[in-house]
Protein backbone atom coordinates (compact mmCIF):
# COMPACT_ATOMS: atom_id res chain seq x y z
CA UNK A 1 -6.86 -22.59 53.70
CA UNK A 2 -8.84 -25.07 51.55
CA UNK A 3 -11.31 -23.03 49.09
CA UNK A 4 -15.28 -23.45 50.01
CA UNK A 5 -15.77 -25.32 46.65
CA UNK A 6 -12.85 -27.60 47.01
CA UNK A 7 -14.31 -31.08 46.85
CA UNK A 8 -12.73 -33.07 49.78
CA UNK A 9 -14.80 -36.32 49.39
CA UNK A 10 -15.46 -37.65 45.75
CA UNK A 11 -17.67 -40.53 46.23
CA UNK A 12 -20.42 -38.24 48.45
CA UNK A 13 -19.62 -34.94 46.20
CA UNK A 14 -18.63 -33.12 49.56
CA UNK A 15 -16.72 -29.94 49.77
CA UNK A 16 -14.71 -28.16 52.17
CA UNK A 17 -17.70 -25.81 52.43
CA UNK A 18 -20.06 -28.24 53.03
CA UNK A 19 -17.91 -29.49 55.97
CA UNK A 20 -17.66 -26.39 57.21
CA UNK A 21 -21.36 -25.28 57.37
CA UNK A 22 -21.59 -28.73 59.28
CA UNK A 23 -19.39 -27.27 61.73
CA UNK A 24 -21.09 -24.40 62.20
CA UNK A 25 -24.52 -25.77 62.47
CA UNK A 26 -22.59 -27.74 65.30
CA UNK A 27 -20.95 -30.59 64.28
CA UNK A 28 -18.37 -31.58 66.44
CA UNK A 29 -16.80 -35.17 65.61
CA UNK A 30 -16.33 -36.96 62.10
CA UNK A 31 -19.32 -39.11 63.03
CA UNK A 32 -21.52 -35.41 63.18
CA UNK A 33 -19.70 -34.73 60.09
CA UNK A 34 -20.62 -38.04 57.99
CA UNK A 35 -24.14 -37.43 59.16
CA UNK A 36 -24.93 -34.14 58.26
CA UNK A 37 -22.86 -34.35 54.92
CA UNK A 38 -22.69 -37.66 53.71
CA UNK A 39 -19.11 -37.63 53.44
CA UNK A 40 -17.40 -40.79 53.80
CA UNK A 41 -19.61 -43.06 53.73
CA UNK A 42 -19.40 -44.50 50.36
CA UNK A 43 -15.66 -45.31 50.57
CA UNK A 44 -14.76 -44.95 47.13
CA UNK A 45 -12.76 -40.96 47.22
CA UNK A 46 -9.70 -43.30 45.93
CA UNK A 47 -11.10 -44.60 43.04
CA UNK A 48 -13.15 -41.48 41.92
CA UNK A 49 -10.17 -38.81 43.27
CA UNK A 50 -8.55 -37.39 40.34
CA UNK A 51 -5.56 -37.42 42.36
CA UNK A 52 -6.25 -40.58 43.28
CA UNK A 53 -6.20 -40.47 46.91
């Protein structure tokens, strides 16, 4: 399992915590997701990944 402070979206500054909080507060598809967290919506995680991906 992906650790709460792993950051899962770069551009936004989202982590797999963040995500799942979202979840529990009911979010139940990406667009819920992207709403509630912000992730994804920049579309720049490839350029500012470190792993570049």
């Amino acid at each position: 399992m992906i650790a709460d402070d792993e950051m899962v979206c770069f551009c936004s500054q989202v982590t797999a915590g963040d995500i799942r909080r979202a979840k529990s507060a009911g979010a139940v598809t990406m667009d819920d997701i992207r709403s509630m967290t912000g992730a994804c919506t920049l579309g720049r995680c490839k350029e500012l990944s470190p792993r570049g991906r």
